[in-house]
N, C-alpha and C. Protein backbone atom coordinates (compact mmCIF):
# COMPACT_ATOMS: atom_id res chain seq x y z
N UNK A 1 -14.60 5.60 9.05
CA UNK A 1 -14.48 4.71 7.90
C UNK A 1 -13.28 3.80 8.14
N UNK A 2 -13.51 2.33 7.89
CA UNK A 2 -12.27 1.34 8.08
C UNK A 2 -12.56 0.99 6.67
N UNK A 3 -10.96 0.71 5.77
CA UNK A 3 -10.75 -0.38 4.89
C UNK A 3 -10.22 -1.44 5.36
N UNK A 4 -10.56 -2.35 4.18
CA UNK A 4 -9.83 -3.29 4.51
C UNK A 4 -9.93 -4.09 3.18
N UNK A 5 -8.42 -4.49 3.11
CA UNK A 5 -8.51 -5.06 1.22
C UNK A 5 -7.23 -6.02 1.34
N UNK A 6 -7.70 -6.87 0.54
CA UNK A 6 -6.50 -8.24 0.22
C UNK A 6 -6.55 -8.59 -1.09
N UNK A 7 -5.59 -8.50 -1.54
CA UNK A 7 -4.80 -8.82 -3.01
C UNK A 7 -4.94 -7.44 -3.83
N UNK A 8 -5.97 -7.21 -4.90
CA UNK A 8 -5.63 -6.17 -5.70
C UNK A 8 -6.43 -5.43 -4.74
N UNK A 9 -7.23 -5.40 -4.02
CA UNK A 9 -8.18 -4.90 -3.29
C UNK A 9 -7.17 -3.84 -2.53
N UNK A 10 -6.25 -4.40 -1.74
CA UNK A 10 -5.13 -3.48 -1.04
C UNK A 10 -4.54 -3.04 -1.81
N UNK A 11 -4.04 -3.19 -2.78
CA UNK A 11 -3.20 -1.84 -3.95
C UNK A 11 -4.66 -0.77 -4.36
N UNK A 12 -5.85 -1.42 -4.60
CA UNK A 12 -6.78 0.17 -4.49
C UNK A 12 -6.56 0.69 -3.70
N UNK A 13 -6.86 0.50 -2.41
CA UNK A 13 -7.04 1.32 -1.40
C UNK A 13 -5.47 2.10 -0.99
N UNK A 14 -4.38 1.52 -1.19
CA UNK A 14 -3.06 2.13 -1.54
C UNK A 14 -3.21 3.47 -2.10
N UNK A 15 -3.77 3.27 -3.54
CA UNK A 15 -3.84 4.54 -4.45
C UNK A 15 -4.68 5.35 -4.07
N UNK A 16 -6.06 4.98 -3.76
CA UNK A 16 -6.93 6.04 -3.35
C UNK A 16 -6.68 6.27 -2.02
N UNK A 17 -6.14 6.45 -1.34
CA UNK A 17 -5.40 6.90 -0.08
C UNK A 17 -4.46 8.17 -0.31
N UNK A 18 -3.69 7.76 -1.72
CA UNK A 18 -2.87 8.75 -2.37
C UNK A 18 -3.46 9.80 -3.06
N UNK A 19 -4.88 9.55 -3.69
CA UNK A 19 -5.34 10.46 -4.36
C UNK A 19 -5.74 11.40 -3.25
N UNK A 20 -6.56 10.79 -2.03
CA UNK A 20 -7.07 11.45 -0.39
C UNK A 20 -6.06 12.72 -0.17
N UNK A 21 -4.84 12.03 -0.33
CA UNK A 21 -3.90 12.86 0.18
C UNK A 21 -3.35 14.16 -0.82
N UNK A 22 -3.91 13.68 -2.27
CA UNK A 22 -3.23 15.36 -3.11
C UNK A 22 -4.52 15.92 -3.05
N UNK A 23 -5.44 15.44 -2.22
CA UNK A 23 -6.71 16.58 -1.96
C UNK A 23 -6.90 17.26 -1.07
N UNK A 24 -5.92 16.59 -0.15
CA UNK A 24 -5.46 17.50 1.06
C UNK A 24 -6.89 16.85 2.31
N UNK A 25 -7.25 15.79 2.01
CA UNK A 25 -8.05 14.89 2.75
C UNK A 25 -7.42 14.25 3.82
N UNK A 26 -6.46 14.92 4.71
CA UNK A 26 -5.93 14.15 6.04
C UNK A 26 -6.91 13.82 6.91
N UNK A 27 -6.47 12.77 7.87
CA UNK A 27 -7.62 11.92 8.46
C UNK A 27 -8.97 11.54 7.72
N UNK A 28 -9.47 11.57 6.94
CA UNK A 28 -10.32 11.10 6.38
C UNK A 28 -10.86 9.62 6.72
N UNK A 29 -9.90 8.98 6.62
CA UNK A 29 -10.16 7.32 7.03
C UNK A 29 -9.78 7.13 8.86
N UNK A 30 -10.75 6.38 9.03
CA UNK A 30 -9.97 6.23 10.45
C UNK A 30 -8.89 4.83 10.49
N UNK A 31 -9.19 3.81 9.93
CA UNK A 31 -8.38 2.79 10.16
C UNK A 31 -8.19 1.90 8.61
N UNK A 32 -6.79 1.38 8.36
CA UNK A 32 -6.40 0.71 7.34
C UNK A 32 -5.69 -0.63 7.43
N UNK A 33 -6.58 -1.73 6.78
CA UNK A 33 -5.57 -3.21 6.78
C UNK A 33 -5.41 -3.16 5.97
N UNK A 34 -4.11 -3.54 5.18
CA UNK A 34 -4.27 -3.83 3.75
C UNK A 34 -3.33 -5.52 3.94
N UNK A 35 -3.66 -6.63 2.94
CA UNK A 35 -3.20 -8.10 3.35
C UNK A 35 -3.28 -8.39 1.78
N UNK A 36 -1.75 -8.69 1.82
CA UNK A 36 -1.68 -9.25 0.55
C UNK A 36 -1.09 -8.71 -0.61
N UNK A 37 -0.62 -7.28 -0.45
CA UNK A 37 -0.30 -6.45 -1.01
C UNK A 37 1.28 -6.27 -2.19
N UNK A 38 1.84 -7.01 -2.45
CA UNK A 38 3.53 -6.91 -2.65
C UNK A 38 3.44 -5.89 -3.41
N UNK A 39 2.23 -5.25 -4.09
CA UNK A 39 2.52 -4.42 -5.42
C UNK A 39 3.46 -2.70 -4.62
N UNK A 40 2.95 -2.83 -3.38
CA UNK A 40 3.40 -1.43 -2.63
C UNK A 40 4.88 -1.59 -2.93
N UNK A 41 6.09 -2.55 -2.70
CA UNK A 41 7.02 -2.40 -2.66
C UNK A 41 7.56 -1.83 -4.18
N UNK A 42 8.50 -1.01 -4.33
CA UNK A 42 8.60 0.08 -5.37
C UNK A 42 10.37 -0.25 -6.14
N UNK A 43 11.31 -0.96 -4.90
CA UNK A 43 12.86 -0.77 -5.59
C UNK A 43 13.14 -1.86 -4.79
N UNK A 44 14.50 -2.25 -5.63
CA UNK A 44 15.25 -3.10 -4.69
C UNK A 44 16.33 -3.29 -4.21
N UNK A 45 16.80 -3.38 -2.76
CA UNK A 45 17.85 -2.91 -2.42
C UNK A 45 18.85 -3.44 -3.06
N UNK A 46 20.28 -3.46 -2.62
CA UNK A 46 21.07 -4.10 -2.83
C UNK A 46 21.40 -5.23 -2.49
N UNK A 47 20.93 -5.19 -1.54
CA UNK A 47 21.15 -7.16 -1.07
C UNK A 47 19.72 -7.96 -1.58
N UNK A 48 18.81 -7.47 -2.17
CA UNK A 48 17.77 -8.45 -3.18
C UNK A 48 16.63 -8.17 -2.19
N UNK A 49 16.20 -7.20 -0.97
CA UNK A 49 15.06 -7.20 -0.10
C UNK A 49 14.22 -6.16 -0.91
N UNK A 50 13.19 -5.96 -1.04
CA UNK A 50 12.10 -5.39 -1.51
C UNK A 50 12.00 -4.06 -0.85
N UNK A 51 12.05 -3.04 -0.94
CA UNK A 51 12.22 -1.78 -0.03
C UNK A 51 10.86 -1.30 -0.14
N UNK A 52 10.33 -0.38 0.31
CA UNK A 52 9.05 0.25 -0.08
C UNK A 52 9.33 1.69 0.25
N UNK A 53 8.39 2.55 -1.09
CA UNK A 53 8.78 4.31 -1.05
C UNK A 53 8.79 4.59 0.18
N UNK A 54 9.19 5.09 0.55
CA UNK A 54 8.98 5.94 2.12
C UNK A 54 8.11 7.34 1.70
N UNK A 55 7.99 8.04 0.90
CA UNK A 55 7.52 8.87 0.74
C UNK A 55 5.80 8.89 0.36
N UNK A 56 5.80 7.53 -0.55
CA UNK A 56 4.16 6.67 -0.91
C UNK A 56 3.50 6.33 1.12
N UNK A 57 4.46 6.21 1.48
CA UNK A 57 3.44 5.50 2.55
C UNK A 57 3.36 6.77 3.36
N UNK A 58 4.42 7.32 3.76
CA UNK A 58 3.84 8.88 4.32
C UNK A 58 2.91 9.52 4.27
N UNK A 59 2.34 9.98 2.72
CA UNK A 59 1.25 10.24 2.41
C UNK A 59 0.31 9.13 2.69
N UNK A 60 0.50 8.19 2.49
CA UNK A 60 -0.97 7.52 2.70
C UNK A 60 -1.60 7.11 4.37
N UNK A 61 -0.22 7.36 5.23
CA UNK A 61 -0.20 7.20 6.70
C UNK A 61 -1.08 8.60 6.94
N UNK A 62 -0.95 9.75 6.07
CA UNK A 62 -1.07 10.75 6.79
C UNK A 62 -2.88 11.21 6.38
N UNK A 63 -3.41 10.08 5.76
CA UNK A 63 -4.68 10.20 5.66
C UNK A 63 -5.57 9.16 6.60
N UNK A 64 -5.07 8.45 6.86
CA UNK A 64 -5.37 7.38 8.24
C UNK A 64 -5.03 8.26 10.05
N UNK A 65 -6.28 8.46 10.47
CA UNK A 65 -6.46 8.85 12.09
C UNK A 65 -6.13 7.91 12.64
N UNK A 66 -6.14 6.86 12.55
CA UNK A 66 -5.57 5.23 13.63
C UNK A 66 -4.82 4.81 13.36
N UNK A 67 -5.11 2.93 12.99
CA UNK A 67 -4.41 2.23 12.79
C UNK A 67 -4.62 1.83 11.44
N UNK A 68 -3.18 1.85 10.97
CA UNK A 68 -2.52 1.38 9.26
C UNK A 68 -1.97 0.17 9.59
N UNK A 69 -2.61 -0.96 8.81
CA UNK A 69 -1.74 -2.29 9.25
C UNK A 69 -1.11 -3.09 7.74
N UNK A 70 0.12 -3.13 7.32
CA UNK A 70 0.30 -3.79 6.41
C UNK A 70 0.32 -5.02 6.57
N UNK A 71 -0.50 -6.40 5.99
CA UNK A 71 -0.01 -7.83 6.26
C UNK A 71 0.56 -8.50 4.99
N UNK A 72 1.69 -8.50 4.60
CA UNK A 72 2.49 -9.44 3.79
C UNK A 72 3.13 -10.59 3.75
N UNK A 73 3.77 -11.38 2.56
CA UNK A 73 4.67 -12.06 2.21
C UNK A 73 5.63 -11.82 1.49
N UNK A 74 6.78 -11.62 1.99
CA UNK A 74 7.67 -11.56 0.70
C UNK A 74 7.35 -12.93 -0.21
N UNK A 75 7.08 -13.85 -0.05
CA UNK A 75 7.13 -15.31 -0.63
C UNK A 75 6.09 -15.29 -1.85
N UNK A 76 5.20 -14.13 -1.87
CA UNK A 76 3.83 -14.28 -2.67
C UNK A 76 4.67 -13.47 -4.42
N UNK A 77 4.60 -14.33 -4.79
CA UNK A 77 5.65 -14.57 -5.79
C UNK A 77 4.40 -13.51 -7.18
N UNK A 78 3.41 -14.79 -7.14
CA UNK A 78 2.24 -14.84 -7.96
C UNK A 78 2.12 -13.44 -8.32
N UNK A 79 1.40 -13.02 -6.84
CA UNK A 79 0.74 -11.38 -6.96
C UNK A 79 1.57 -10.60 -7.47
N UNK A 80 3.32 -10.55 -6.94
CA UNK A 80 4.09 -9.85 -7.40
C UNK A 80 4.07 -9.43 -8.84
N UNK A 81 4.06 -10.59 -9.52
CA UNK A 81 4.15 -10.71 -10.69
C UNK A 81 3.24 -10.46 -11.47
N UNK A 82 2.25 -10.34 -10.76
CA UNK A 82 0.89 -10.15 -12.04
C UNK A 82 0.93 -8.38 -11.51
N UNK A 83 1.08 -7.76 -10.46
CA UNK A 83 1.29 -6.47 -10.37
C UNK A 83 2.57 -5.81 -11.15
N UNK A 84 3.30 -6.25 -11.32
CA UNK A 84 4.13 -5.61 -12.17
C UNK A 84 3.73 -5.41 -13.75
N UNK A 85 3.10 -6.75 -14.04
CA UNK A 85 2.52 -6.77 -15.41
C UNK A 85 1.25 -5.41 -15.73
N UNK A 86 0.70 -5.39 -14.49
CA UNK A 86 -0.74 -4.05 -14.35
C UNK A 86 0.18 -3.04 -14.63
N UNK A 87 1.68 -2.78 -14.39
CA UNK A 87 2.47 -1.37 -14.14
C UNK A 87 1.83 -0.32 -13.77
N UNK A 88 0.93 -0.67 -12.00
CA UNK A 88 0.79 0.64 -11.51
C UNK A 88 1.66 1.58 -11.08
């Protein structure tokens, strides 16, 4: 199984990756793009860069057998913003 999702499409497949993983569904997927995504990033550092959980992507790395590819912008302002408003 490959995903592949851009805009809200990649924050699904984010979560249900996470749900994969409290089912104890490792490898399940073989390969993941996700493009477009800003909603993954979770805090922000101190100098204003966007950090992302380390612990969210662990789990979701650890349900992917291949390749996990994140493609972003920090610049995508829009999406940011309408994902925060969803408060996943």
């Amino acid at each position: 199984i490959t995903l592949v999702g851009f805009s809200l499409g990649a924050a699904v497949i984010f979560h249900a990756l996470q749900e994969l993983y409290k089912t104890g569904k490792f490898h399940a997927v073989q390969s993941v793009v996700l493009m477009g995504a800003p909603a993954l990033m979770h805090w922000t550092a101190p100098d204003g860069e966007a950090e992302a959980d380390v612990s969210q992507w662990t789990k979701a790395r650890a349900v992917v057998s291949d390749r996990f590819v994140n493609c972003y912008s920090k610049n995508d302002w829009v999406l940011g913003v309408f994902m925060r408003k969803m408060d996943w």
